[in-house]
N, C-alpha and C. Protein backbone atom coordinates (compact mmCIF):
# COMPACT_ATOMS: atom_id res chain seq x y z
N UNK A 1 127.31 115.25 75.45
CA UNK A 1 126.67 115.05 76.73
C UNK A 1 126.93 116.24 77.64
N UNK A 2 125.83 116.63 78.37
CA UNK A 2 126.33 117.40 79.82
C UNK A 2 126.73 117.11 80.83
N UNK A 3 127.95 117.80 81.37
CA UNK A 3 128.36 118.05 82.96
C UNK A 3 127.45 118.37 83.62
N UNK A 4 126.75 117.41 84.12
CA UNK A 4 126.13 117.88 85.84
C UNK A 4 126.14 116.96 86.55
N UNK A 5 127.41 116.80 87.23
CA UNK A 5 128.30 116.23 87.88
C UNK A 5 127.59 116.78 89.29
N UNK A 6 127.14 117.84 89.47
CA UNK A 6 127.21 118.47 90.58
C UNK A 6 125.45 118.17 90.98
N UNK A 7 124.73 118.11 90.11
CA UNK A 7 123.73 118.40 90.03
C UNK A 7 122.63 117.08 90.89
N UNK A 8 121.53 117.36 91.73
CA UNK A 8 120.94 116.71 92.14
C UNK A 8 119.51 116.70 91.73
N UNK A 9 118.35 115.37 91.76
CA UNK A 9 117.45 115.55 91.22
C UNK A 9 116.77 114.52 91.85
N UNK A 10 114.75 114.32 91.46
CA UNK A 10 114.34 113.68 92.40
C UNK A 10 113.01 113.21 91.13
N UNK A 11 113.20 111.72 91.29
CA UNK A 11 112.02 111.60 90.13
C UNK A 11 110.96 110.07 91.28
N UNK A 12 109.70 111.19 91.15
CA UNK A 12 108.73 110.13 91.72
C UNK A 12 108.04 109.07 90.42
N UNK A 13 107.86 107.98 90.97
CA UNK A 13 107.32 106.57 90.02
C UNK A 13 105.79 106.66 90.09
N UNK A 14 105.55 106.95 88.80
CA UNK A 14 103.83 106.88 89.11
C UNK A 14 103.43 105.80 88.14
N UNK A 15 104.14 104.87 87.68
CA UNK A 15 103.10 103.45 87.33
C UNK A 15 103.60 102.07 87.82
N UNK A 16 102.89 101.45 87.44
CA UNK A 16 103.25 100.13 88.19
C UNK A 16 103.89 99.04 87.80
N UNK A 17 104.58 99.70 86.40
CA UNK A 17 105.44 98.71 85.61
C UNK A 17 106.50 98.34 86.01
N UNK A 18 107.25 98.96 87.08
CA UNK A 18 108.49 98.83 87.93
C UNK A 18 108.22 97.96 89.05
N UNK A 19 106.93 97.74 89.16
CA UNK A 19 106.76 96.76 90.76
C UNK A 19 107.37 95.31 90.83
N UNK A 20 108.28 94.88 91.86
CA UNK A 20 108.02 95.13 93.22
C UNK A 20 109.52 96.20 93.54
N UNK A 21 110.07 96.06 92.56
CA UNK A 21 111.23 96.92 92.65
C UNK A 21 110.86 98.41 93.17
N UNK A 22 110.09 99.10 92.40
CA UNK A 22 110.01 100.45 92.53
C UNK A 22 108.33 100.67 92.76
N UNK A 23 107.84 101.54 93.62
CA UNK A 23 106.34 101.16 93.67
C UNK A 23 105.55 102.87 93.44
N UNK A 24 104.40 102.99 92.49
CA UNK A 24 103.63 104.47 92.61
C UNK A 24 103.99 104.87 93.64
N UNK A 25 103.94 105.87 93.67
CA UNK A 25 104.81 107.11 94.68
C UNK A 25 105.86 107.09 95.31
N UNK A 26 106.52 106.35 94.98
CA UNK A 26 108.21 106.24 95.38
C UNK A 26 109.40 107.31 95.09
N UNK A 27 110.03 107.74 95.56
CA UNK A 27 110.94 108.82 95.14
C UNK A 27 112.46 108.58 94.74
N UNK A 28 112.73 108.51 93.74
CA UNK A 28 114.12 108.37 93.24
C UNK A 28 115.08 109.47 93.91
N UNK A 29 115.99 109.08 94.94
CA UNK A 29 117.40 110.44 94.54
C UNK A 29 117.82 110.18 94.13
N UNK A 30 118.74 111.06 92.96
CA UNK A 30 119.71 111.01 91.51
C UNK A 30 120.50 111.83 92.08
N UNK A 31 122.05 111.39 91.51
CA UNK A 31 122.76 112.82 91.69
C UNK A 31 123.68 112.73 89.95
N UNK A 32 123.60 114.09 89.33
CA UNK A 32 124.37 113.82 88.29
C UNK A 32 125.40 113.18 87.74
N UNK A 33 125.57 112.70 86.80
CA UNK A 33 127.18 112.09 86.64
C UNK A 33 127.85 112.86 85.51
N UNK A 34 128.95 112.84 85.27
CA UNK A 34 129.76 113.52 84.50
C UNK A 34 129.62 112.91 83.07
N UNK A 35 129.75 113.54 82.11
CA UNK A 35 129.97 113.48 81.34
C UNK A 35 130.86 112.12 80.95
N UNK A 36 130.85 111.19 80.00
CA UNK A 36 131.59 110.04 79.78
C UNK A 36 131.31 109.08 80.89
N UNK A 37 131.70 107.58 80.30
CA UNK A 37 131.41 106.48 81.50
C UNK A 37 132.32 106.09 82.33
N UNK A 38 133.18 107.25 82.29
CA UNK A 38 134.30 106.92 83.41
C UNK A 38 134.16 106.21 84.97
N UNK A 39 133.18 107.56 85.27
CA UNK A 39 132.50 107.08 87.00
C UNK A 39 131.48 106.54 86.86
N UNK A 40 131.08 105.61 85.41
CA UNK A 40 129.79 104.84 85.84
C UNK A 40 130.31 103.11 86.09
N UNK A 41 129.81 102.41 86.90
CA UNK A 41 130.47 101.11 86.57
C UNK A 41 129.13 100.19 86.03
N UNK A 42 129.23 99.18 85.24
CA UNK A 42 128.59 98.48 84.85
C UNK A 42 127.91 97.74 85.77
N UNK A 43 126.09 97.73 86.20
CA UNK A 43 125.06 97.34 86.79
C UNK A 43 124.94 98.44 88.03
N UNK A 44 125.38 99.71 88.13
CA UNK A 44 125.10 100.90 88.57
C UNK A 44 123.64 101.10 88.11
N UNK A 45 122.80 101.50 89.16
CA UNK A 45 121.27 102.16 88.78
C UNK A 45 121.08 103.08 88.29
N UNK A 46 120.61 103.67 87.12
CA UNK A 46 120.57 104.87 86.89
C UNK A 46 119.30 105.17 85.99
N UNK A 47 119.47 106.67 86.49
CA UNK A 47 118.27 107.55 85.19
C UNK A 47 118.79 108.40 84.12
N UNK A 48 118.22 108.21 83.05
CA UNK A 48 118.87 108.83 81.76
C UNK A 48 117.32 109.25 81.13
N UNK A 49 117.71 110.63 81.24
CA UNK A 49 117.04 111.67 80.33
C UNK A 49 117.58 111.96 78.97
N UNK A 50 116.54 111.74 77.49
CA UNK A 50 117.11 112.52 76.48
C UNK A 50 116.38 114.16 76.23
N UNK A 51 116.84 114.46 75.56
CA UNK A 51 116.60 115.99 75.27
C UNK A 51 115.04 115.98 74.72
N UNK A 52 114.11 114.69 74.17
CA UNK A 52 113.08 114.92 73.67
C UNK A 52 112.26 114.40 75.14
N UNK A 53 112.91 114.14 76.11
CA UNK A 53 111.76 114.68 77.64
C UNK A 53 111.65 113.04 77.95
N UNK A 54 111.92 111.88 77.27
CA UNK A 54 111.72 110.81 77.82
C UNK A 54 112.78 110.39 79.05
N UNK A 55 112.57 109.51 80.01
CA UNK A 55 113.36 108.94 81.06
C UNK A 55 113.44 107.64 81.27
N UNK A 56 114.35 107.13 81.33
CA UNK A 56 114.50 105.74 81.70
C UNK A 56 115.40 105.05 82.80
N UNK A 57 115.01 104.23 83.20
CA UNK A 57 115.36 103.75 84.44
C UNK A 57 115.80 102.57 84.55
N UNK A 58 117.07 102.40 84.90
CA UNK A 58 117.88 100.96 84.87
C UNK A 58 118.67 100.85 85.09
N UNK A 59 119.71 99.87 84.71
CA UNK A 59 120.92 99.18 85.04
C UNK A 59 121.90 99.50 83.76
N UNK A 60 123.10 100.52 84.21
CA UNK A 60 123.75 100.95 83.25
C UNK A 60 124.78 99.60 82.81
N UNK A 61 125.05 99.65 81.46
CA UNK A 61 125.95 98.45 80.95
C UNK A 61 127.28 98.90 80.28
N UNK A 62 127.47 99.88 79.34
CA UNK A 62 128.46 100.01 78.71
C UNK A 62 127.68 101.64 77.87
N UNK A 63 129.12 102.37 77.75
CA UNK A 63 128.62 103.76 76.81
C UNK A 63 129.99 103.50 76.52
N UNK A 64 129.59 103.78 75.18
CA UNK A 64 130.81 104.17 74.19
C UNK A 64 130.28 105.69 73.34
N UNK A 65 131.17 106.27 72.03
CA UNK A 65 131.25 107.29 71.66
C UNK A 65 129.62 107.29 70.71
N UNK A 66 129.23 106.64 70.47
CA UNK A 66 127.96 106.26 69.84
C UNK A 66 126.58 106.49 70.63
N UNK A 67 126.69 106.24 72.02
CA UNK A 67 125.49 106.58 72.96
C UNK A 67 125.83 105.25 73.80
N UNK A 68 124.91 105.18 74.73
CA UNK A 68 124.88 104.39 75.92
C UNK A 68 124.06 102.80 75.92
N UNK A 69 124.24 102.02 76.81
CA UNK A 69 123.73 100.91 76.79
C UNK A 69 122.95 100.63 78.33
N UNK A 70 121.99 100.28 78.47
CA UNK A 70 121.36 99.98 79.79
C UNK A 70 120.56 98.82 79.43
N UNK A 71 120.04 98.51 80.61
CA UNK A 71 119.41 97.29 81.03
C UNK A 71 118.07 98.00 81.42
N UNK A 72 117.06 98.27 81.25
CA UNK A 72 115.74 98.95 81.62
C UNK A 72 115.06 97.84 82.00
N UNK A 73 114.37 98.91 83.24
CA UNK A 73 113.43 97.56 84.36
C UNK A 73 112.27 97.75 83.70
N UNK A 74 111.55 98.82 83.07
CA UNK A 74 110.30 98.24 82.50
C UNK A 74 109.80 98.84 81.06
N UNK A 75 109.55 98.09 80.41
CA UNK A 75 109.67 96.82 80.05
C UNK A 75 111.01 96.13 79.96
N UNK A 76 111.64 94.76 80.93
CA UNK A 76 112.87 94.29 80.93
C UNK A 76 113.13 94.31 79.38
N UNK A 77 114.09 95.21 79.10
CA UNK A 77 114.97 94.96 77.95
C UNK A 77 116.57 96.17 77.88
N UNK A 78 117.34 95.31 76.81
CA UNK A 78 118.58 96.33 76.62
C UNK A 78 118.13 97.29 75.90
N UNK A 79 118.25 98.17 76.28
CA UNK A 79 118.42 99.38 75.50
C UNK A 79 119.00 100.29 74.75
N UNK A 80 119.38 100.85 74.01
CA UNK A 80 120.70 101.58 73.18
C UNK A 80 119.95 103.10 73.34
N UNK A 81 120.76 103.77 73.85
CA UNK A 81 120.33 105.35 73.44
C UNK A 81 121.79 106.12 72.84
N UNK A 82 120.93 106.28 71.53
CA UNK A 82 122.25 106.97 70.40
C UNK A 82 122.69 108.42 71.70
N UNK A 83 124.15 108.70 71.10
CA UNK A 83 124.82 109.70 71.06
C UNK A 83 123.91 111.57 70.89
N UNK A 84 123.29 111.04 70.10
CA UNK A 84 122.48 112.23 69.05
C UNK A 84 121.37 112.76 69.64
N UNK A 85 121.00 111.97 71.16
CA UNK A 85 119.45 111.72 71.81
C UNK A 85 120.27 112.94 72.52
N UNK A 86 121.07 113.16 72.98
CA UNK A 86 121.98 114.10 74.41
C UNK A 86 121.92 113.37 75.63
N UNK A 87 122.01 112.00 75.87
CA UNK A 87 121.37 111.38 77.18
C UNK A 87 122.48 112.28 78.12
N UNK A 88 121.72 112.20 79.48
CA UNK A 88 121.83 113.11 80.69
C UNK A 88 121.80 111.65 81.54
N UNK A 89 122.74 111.61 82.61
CA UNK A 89 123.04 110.57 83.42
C UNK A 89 123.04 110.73 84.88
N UNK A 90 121.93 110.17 85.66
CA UNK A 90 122.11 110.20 86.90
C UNK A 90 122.36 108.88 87.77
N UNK A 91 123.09 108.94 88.24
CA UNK A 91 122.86 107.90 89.68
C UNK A 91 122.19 107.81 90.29
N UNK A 92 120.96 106.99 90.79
CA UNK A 92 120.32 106.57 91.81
C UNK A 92 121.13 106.44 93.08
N UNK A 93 121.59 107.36 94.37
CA UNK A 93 121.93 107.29 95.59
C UNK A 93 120.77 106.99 96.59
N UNK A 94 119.41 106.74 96.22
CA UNK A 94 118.47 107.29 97.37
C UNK A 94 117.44 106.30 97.09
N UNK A 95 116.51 106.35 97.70
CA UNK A 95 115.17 105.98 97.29
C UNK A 95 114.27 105.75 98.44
N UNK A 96 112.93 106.65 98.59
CA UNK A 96 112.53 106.93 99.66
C UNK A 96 111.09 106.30 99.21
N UNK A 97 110.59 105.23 99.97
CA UNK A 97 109.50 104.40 99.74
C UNK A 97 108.07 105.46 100.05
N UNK A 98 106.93 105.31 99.24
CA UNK A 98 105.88 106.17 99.62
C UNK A 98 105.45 104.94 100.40
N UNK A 99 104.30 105.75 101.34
CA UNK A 99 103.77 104.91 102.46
C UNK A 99 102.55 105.68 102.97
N UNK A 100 101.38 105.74 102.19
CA UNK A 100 100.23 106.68 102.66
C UNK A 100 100.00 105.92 104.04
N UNK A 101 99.06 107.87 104.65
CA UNK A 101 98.79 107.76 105.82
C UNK A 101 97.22 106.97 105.85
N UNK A 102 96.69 106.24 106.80
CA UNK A 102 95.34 105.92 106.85
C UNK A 102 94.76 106.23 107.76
N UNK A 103 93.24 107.27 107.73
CA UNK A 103 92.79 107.97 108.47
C UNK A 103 91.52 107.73 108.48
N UNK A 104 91.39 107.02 109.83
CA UNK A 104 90.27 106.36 110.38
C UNK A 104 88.65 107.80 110.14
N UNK A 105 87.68 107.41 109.57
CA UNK A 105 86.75 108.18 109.69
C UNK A 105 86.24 108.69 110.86
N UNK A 106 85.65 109.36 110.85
CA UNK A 106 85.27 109.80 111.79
C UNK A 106 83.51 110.01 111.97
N UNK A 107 82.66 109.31 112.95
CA UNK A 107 81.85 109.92 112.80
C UNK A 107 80.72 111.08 113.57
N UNK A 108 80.28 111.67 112.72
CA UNK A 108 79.80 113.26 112.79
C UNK A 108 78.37 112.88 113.86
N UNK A 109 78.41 113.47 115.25
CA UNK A 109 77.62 113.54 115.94
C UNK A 109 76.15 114.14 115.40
N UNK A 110 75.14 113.78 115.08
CA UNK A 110 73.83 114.12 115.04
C UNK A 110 72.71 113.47 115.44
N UNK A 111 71.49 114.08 115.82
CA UNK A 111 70.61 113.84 115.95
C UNK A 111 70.06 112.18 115.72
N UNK A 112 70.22 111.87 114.33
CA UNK A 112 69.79 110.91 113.60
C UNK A 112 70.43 109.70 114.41
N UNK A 113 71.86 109.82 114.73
CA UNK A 113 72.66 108.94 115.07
C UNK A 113 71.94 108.33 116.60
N UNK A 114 71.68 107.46 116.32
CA UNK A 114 71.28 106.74 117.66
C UNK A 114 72.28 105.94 118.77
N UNK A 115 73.69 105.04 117.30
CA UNK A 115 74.75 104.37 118.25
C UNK A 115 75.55 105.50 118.87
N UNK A 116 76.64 105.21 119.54
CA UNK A 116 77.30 105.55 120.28
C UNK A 116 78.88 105.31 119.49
N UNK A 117 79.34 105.55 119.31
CA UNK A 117 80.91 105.54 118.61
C UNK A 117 81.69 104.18 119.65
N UNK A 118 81.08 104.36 120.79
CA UNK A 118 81.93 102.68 121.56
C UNK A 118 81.18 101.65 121.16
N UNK A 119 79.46 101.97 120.98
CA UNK A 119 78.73 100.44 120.46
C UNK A 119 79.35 99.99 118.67
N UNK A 120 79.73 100.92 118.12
CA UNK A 120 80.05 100.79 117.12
C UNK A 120 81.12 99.98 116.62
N UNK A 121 82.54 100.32 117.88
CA UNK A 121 83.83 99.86 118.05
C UNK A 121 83.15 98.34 118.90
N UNK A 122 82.43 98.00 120.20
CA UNK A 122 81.76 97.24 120.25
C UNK A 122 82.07 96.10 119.18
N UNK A 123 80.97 96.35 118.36
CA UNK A 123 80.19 95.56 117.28
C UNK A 123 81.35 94.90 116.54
N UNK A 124 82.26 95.62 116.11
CA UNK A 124 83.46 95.32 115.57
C UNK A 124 84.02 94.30 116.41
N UNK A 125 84.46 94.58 117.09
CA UNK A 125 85.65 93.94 118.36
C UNK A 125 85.31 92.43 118.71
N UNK A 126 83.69 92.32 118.25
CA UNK A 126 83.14 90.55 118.45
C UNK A 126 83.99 89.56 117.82
């Protein structure tokens, strides 16, 4: 396994298999963990990268010399990731909710236009 103990990282959620927990565009902060499960405690959140680029996201359970054990939120199940994968271990410290902006249209003064942008708001407001 690697030391990056030091190391910080930021993984956004783009499907919806994590909902209501985690939602599309949500931002994970991670900060590395060390090497071994010393500083991890059991039902700690975390992300684990292996060396072939996959990530997973869950509830750490137990690592021994063999590879690690988690609880993954989607699809709910235990998981085993061998020794041999290189899993990379972060902590979840953060998590910053997406929240798009909504931007009222606007409409474009012309000729054609006969209402008025207040008869419009008007019409609505009945």
């Amino acid at each position: 396994m690697t030391d990056n103990s030091h190391a910080f990282s930021r993984i956004t959620i783009t499907t919806t298999d994590m909902e209501p927990r985690f939602c599309p565009g949500d931002t994970l902060i991670l900060q590395g963990l060390p090497s071994g499960g010393d500083a991890i405690r059991p039902g700690t959140e975390i992300a684990c990268t292996t060396r072939d680029g996959n990530t997973l996201i869950g509830q750490f359970l137990h690592q021994c010399a063999r590879g690690i054990i988690l609880s993954q939120i989607s699809p709910l199940k235990i998981t085993f990731i061998p020794a041999d994968h290189e899993p990379i271990l972060y902590r979840a410290i953060g998590l910053e909710r997406y929240s798009p902006t909504l931007i009222a249209p606007q409409i474009p003064p012309n000729s054609q236009n006969t209402k008025s942008q207040n008869d419009i708001y008007n019409a609505f407001s009945r």
